[in-house]
N, C-alpha and C. Protein backbone atom coordinates (compact mmCIF):
# COMPACT_ATOMS: atom_id res chain seq x y z
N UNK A 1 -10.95 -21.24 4.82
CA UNK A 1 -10.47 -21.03 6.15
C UNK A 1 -10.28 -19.53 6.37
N UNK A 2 -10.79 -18.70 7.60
CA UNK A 2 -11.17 -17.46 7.47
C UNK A 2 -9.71 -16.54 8.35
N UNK A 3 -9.14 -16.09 7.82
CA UNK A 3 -7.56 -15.71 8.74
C UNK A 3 -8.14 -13.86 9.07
N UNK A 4 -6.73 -13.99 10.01
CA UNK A 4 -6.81 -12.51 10.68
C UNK A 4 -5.65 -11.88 10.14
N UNK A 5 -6.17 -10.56 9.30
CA UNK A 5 -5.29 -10.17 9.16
C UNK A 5 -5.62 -7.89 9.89
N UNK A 6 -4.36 -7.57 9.74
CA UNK A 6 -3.78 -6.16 10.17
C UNK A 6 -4.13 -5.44 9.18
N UNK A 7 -4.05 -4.32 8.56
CA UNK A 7 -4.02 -3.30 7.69
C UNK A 7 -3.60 -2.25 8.12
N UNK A 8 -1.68 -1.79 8.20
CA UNK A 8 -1.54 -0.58 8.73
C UNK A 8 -1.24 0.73 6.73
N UNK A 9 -1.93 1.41 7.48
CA UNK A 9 -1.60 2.29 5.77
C UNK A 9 -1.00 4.21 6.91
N UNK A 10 -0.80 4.73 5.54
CA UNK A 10 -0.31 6.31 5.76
C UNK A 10 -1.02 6.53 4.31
N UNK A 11 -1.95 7.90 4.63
CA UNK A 11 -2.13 8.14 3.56
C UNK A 11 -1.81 9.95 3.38
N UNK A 12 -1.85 10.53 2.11
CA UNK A 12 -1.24 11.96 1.94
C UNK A 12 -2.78 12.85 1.45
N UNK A 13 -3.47 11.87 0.25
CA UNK A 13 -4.55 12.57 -0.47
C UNK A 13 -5.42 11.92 -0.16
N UNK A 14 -5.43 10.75 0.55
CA UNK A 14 -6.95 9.66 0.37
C UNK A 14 -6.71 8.40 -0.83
N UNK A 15 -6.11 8.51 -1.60
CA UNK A 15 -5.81 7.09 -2.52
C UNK A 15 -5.65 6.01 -1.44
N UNK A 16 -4.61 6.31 -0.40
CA UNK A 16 -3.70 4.73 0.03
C UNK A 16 -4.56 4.25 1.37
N UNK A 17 -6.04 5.44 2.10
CA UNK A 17 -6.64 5.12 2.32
C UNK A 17 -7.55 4.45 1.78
N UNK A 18 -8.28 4.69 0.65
CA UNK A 18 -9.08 4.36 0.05
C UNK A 18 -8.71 2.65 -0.46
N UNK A 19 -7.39 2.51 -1.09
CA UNK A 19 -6.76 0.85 -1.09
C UNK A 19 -7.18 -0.26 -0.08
N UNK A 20 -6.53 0.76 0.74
CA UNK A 20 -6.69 -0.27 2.24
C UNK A 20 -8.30 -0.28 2.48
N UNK A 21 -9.13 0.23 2.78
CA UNK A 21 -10.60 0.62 2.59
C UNK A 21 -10.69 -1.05 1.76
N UNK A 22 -10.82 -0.60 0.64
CA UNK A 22 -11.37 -2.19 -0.47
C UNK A 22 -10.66 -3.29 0.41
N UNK A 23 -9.15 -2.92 0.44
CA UNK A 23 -8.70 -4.48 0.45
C UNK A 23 -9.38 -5.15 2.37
N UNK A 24 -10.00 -4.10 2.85
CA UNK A 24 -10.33 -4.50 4.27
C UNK A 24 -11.59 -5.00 4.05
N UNK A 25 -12.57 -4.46 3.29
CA UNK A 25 -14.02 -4.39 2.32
C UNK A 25 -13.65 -5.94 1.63
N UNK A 26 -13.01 -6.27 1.02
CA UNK A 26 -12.45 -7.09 -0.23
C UNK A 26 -12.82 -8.43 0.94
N UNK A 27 -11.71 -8.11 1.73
CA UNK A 27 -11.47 -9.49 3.03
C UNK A 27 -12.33 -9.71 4.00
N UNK A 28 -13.02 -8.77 4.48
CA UNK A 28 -14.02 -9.40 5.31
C UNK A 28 -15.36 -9.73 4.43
N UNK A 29 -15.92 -9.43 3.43
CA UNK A 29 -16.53 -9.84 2.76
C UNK A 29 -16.50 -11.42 2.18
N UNK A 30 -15.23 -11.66 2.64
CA UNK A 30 -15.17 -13.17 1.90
C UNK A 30 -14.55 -14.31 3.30
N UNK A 31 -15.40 -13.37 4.30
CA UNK A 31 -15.34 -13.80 5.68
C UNK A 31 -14.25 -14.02 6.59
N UNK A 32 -13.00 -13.03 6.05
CA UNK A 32 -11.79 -13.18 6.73
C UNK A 32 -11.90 -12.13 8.03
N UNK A 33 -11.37 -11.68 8.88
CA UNK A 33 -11.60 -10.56 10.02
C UNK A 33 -10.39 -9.55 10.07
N UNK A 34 -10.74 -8.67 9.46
CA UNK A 34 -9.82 -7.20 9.36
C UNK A 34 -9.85 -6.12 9.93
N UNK A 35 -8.76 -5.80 10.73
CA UNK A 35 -8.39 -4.59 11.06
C UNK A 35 -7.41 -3.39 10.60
N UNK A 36 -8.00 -2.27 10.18
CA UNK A 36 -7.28 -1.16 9.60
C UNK A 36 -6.90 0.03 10.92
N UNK A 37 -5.75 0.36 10.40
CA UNK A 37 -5.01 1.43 11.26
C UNK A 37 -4.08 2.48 10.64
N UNK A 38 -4.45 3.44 10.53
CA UNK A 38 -3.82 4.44 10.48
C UNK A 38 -2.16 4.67 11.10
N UNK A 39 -0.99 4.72 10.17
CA UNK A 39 -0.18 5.12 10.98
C UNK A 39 0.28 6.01 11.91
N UNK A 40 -0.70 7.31 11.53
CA UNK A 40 -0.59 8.62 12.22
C UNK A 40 -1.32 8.51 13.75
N UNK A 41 -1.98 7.54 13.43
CA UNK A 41 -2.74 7.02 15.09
C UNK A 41 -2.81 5.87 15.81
N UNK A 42 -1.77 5.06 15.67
CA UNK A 42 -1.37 4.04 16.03
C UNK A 42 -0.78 3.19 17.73
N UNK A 43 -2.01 2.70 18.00
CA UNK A 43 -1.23 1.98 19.10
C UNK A 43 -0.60 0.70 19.31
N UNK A 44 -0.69 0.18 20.16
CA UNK A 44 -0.32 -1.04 20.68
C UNK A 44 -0.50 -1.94 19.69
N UNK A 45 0.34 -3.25 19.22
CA UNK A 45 -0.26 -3.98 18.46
C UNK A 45 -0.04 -5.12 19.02
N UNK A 46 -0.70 -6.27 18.62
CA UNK A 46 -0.45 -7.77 19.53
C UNK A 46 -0.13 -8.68 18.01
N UNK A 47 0.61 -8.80 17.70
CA UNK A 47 0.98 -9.19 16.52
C UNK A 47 0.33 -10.66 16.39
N UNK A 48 0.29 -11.18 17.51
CA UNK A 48 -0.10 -12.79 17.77
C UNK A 48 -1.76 -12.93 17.41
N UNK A 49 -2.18 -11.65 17.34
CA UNK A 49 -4.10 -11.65 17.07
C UNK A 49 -4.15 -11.45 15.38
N UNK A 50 -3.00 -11.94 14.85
CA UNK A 50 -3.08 -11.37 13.53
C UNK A 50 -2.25 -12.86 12.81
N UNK A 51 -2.96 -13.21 11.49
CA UNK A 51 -2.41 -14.29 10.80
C UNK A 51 -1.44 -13.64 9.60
N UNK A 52 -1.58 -12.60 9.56
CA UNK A 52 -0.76 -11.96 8.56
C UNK A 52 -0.87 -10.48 8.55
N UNK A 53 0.10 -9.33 7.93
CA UNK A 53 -0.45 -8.01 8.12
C UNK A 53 0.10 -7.39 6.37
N UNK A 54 -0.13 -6.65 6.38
CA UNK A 54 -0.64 -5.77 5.11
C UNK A 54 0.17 -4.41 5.50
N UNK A 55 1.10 -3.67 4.85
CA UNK A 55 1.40 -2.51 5.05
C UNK A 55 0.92 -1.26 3.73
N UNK A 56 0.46 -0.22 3.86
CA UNK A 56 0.69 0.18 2.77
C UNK A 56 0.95 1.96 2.76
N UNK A 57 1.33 2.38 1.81
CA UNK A 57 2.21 4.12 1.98
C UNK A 57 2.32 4.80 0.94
N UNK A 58 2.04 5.69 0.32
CA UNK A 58 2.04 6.48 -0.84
C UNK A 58 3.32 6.95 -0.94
N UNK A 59 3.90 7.17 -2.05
CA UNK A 59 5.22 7.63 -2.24
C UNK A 59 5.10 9.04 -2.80
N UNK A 60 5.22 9.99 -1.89
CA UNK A 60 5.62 11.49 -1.92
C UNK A 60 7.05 12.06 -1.70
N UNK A 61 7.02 12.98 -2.84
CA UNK A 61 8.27 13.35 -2.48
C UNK A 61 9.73 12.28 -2.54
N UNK A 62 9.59 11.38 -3.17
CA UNK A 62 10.64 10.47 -3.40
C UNK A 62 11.29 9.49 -1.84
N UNK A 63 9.66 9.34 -1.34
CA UNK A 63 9.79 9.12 -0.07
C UNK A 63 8.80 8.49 0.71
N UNK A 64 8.51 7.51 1.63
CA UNK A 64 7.50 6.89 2.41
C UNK A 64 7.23 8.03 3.65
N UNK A 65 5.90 8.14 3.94
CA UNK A 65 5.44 8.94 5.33
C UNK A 65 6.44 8.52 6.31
N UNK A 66 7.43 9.51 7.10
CA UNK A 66 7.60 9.20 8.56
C UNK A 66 7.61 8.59 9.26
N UNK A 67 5.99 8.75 9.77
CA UNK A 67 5.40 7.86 10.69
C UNK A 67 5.57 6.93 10.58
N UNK A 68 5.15 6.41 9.39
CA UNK A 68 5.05 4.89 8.96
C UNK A 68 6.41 4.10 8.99
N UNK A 69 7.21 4.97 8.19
CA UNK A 69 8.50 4.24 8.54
C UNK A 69 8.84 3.99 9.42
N UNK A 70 8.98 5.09 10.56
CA UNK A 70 9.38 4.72 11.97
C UNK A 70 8.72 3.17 12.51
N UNK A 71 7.32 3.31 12.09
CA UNK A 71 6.66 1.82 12.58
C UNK A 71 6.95 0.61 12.38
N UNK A 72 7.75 0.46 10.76
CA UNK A 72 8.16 -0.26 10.11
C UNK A 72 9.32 -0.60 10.94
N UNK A 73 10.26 0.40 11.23
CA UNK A 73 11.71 -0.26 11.90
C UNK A 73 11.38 -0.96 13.32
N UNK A 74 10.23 0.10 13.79
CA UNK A 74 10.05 -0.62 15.55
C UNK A 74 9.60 -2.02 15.53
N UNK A 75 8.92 -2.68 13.99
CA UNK A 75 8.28 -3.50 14.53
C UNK A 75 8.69 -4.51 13.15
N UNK A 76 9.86 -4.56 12.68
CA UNK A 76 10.80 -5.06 11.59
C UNK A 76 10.71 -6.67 11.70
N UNK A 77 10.72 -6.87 13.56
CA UNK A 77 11.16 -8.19 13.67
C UNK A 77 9.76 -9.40 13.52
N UNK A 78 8.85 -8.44 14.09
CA UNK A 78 7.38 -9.04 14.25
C UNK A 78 6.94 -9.51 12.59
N UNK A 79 7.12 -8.10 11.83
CA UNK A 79 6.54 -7.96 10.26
C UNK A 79 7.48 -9.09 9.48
N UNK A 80 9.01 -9.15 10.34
CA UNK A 80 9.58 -10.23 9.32
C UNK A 80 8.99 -11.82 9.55
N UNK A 81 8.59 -12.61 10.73
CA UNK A 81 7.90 -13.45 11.28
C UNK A 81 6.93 -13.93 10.60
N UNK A 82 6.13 -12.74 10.41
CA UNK A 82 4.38 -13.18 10.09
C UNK A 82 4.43 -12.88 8.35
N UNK A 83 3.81 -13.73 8.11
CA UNK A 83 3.39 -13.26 6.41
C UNK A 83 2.93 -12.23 6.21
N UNK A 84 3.75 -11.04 5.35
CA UNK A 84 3.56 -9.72 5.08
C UNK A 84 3.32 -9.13 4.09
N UNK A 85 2.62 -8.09 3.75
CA UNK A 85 2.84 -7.38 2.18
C UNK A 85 2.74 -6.21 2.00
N UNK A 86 2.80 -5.42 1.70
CA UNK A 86 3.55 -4.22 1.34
C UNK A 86 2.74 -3.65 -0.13
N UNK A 87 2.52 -2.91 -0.30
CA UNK A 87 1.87 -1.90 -0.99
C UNK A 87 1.99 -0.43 -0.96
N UNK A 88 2.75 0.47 -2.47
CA UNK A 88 2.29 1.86 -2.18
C UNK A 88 2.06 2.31 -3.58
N UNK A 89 1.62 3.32 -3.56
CA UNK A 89 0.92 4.43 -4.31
C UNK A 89 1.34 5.35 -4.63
N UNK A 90 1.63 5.74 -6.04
CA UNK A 90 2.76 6.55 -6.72
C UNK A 90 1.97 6.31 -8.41
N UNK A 91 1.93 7.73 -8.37
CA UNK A 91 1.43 8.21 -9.89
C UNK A 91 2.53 7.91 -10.94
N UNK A 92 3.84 7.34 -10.84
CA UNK A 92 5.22 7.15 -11.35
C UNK A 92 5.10 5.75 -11.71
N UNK A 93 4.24 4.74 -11.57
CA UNK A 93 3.72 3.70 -12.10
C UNK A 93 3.68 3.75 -13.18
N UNK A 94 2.94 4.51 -13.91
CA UNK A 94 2.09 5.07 -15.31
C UNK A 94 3.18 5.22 -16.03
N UNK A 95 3.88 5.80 -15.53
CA UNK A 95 4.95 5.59 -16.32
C UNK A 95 6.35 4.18 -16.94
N UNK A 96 5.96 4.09 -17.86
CA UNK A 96 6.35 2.55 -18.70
C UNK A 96 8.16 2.67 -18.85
N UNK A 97 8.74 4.44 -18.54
CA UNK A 97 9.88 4.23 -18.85
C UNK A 97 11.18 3.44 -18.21
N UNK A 98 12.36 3.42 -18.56
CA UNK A 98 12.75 2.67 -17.47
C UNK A 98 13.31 3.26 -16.46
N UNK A 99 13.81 4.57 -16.55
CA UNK A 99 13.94 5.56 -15.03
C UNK A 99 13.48 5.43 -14.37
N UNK A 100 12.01 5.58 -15.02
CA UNK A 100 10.64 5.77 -13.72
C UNK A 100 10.82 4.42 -12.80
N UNK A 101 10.87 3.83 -14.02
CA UNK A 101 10.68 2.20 -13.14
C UNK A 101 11.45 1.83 -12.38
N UNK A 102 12.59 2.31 -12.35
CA UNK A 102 13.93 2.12 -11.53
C UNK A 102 14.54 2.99 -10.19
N UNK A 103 13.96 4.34 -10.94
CA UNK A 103 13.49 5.14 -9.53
C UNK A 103 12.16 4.48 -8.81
N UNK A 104 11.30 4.02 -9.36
CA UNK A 104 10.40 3.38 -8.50
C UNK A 104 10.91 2.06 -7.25
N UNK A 105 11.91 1.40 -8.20
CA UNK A 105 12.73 0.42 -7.38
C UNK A 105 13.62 0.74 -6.59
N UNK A 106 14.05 1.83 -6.83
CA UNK A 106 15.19 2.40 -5.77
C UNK A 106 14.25 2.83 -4.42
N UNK A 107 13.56 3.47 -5.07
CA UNK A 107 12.60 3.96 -3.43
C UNK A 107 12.32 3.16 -2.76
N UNK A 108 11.91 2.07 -3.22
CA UNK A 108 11.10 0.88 -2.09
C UNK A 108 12.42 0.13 -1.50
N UNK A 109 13.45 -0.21 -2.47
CA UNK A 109 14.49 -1.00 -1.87
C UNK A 109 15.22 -0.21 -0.88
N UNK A 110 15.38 1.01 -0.74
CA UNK A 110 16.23 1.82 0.14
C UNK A 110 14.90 2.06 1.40
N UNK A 111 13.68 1.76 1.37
CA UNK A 111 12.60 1.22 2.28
C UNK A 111 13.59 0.52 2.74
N UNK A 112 13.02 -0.73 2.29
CA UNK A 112 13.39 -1.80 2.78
C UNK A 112 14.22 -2.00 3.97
N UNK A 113 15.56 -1.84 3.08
CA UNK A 113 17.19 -1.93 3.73
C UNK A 113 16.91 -0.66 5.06
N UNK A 114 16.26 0.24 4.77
CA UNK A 114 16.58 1.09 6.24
C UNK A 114 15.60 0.36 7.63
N UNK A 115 14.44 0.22 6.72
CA UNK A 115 13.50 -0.56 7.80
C UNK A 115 13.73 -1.99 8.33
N UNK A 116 14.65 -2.85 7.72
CA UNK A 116 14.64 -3.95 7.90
C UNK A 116 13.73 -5.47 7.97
N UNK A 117 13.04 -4.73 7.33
CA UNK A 117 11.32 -5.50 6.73
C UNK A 117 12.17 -5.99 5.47
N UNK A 118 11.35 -6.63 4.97
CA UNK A 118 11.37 -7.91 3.79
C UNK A 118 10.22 -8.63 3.79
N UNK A 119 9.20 -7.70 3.16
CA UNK A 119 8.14 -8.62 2.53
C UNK A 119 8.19 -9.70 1.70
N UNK A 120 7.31 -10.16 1.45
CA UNK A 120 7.11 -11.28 -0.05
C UNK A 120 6.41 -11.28 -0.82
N UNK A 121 5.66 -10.59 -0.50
CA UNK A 121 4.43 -9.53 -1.50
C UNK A 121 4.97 -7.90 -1.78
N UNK A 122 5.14 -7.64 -2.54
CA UNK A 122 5.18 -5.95 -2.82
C UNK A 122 4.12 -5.31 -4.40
N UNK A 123 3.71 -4.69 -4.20
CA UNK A 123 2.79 -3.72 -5.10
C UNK A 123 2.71 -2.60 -5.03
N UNK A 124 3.20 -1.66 -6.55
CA UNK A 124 3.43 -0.24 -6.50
C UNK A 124 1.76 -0.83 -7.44
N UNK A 125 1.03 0.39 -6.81
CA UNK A 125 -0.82 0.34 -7.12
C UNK A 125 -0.53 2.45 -7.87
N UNK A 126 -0.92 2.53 -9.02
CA UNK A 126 -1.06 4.28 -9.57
C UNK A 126 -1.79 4.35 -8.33
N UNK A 127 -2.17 5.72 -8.26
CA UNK A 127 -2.99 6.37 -7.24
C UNK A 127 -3.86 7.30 -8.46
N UNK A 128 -4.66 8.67 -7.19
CA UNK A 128 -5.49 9.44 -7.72
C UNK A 128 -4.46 10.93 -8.03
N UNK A 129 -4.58 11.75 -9.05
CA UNK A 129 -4.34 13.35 -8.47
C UNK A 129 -5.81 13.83 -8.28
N UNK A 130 -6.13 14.17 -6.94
CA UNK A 130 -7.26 14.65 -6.58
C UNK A 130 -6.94 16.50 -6.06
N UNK A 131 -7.44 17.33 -7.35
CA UNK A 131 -7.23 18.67 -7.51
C UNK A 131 -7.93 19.19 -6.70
N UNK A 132 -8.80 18.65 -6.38
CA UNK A 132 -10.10 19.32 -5.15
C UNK A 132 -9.65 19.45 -4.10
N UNK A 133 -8.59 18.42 -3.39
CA UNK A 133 -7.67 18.75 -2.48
C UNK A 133 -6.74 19.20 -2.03
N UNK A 134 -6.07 20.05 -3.33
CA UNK A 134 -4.18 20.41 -3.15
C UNK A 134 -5.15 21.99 -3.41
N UNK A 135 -3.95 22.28 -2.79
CA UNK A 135 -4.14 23.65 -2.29
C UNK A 135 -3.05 24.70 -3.69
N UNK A 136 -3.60 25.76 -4.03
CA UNK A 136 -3.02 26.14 -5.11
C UNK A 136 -1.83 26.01 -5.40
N UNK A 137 -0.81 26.10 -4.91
CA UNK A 137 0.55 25.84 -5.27
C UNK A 137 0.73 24.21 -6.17
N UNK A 138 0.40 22.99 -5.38
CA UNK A 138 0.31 22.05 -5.68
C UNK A 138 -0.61 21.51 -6.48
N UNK A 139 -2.00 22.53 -6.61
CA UNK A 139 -2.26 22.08 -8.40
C UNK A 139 -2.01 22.63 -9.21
N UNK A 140 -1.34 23.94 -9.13
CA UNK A 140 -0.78 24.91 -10.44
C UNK A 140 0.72 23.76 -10.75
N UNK A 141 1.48 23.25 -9.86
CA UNK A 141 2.66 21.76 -10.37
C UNK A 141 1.97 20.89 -10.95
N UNK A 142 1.11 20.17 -10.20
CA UNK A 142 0.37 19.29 -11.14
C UNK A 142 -0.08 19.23 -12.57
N UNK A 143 -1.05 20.66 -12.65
CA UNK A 143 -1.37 21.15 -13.97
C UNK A 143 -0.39 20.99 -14.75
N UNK A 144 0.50 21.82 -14.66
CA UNK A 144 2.18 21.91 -15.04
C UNK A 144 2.51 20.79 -15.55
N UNK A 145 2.82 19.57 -14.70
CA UNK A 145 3.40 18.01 -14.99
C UNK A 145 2.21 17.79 -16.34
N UNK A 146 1.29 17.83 -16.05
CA UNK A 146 0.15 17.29 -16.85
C UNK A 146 0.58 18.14 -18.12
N UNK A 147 0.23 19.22 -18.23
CA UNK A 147 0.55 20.28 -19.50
C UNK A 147 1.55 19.38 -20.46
N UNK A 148 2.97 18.92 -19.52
CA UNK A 148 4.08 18.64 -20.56
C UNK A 148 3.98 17.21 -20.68
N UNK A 149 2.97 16.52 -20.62
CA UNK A 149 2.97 15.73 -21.10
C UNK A 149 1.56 15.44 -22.17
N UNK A 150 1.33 16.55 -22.43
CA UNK A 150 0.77 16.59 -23.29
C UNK A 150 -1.13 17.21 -23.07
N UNK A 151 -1.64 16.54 -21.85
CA UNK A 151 -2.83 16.92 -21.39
C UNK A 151 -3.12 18.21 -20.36
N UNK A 152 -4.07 18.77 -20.83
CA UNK A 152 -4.30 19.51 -20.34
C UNK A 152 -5.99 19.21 -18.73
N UNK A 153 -5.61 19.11 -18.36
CA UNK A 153 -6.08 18.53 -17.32
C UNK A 153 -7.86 19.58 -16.85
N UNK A 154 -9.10 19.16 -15.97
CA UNK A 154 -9.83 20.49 -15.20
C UNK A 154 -9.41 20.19 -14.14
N UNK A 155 -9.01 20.55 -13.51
CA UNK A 155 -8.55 21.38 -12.23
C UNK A 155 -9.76 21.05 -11.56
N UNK A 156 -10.85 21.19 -11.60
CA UNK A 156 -12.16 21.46 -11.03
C UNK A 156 -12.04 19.68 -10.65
N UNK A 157 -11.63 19.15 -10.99
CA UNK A 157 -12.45 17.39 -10.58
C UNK A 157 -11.07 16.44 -10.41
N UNK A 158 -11.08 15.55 -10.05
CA UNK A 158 -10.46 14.45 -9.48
C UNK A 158 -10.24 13.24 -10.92
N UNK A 159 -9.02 12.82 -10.77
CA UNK A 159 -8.87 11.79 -11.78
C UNK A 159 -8.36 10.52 -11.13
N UNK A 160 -9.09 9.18 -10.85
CA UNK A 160 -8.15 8.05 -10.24
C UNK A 160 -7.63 6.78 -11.53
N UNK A 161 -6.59 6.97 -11.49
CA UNK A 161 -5.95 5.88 -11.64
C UNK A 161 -5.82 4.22 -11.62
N UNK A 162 -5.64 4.03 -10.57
CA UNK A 162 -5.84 2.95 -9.28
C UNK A 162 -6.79 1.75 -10.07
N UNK A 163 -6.25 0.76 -10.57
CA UNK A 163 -7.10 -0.19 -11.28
C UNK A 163 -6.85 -1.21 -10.35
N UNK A 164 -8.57 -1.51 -10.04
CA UNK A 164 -8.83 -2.31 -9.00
C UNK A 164 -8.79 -3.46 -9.15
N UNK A 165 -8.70 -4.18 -10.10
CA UNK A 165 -8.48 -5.70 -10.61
C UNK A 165 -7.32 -6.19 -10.05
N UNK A 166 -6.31 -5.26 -10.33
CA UNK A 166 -5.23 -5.35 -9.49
C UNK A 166 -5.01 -5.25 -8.25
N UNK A 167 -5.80 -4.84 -7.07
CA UNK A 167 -5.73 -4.41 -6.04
C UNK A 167 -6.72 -6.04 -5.32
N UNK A 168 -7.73 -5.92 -5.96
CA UNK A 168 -8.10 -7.54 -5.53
C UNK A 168 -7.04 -8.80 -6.11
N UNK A 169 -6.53 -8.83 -7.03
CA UNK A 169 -5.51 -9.66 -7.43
C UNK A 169 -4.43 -9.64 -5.64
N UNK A 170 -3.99 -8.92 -5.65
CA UNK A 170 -3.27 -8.54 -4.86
C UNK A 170 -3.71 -8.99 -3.62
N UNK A 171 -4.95 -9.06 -3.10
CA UNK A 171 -5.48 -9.39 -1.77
C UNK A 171 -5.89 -10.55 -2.05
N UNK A 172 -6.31 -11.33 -3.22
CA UNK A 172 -6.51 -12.39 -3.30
C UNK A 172 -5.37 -13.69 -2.90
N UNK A 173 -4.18 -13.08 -3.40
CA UNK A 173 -3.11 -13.91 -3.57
C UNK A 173 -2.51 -13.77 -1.92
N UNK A 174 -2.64 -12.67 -1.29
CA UNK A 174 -1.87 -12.56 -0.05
C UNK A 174 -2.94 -13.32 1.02
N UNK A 175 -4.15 -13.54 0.91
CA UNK A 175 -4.98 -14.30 1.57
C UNK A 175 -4.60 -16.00 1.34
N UNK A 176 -4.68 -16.54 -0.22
CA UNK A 176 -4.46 -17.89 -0.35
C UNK A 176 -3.11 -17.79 -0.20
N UNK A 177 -2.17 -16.90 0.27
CA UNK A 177 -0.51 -17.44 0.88
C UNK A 177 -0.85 -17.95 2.47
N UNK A 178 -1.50 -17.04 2.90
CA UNK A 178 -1.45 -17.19 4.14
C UNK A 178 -2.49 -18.62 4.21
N UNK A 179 -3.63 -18.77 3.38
CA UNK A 179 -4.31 -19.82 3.93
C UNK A 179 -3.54 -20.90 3.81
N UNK A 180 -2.86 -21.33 2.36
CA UNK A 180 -1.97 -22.48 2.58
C UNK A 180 -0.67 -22.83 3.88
N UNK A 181 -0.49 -21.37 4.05
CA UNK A 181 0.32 -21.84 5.06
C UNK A 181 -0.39 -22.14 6.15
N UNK A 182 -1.41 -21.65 6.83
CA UNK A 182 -2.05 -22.47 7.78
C UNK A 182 -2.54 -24.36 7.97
N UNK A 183 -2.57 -24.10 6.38
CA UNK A 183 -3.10 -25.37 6.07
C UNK A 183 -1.48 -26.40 6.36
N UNK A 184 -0.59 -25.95 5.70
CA UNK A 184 0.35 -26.98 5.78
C UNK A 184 1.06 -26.68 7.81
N UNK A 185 0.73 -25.90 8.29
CA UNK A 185 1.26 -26.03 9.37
C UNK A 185 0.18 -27.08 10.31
N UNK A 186 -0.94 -26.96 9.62
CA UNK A 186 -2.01 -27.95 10.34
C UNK A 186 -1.51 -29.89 10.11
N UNK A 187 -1.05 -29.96 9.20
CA UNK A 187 -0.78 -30.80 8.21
C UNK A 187 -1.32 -31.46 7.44
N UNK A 188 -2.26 -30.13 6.89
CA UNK A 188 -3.08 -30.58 5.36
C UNK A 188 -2.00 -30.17 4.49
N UNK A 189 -1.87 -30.50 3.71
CA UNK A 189 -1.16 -30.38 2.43
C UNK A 189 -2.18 -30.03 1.26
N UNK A 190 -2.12 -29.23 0.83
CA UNK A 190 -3.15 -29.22 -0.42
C UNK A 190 -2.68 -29.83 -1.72
C-alpha cells in the first residue's frame, strides 16, 4: 500500500541533505510519493496531503538549526497527530562513550520539550566532516579534534560516516508503521 509522506530536513554541510535525498530516493522507489523541503525555504504545508512526515537536522554547535526549530513549534500540533520521525546528524554518535551518549540525549530531549513534538521514531545517523567545505578556521578545529584522537586526517578530501543500512532500516520501519496503521484503520488487521 503506497503512502504519502513529507520530508522536512535543515542541513549545515550537505550530510542531512544528502539522508533525506536516499530516504526520499529509498521511498519513492518502492512506490510510495515523497516530498522534500528544505527548512530554510519553506512554505505552506497541508498536513492532510501527507500520511506521515519525516523531520530531520544536524546537530551543530550543541544545537538544532533555527529555522527548523521554529517550524517544529509552529506546527507541534499537526507533527503530534500524524505519524512522525525525527532524525539528526552528529559526528558525536561515533562516539561509544557515555557522555557523548548522554550529551547526545540531552540535546534531542531539550528538542523535544521546547518544541513540543514527540515523535516515535528518533535516529541520531554519524554524518560526513567534509574539509572541502569548511572554510579554514573550521578545518584547522577539525584537524585538531582528529589529531587528539589519534588520526591524522587529509584535509584535501571528505570522509562520510553515515552507514546506510541504517538509514534504510530506518525508512523501512517508519513506512511499515504507517502502512499498518492504515491498514488497521481500514479494518484489515494484519
Amino acid at each position: 500500500m503506497a503512502v504519502r509522506i513529507l520530508i522536512v530536513y535543515e542541513s549545515k554541510y550537505g550530510q542531512t541533505h544528502k539522508i533525506a535525498k536516499y530516504l526520499c530516493d529509498r521511498m519513492n522507489s518502492q512506490g510510495h510519493t515523497v516530498e522534500m523541503m528544505n527548512a530554510r525555504h519553506l512554505r505552506a504545508v497541508a498536513f492532510s496531503n501527507y500520511d506521515g512526515v519525516i523531520v530531520g537536522a544536524p546537530i551543530y554547535m550543541r544545537s538544532y538549526p533555527r529555522k527548523l526549530r521554529q517550524w517544529v513549534i509552529d506546527h507541534s500540533e499537526n507533527l503530534n497527530r500524524k505519524p512522525s520521525a525525527f532524525f539528526s546528524v552528529c559526528m558525536e554518535v561515533l562516539r561509544k562513550d557515555e557522555r557523548s551518549q548522554r550529551d547526545l540525549l540531552m540535546i534531542s530531549e531539550n528538542f523535544f520539550k521546547k518544541t513540543g513534538w514527540y515523535p516515535k521514531r528518533r535516529k541520531v545517523f554519524a554524518g560526513a566532516v567534509r574539509f572541502t567545505r569548511y572554510n579554514w578556521l573550521l578545518k584547522s578545529v577539525m584537524k585538531w579534534f582528529a589529531m587528539r584522537s589519534g588520526d591524522i586526517p587529509d584535509t584535501h578530501r571528505d570522509y562520510e560516516f553515515t552507514k546506510w543500512n541504517d538509514v534504510a532500516r530506518f525508512s523501512d520501519e517508519f513506512i511499515g508503521s504507517i502502512q499498518a496503521r492504515k491498514e488497521f484503520d481500514m479494518g484489515r488487521f494484519p
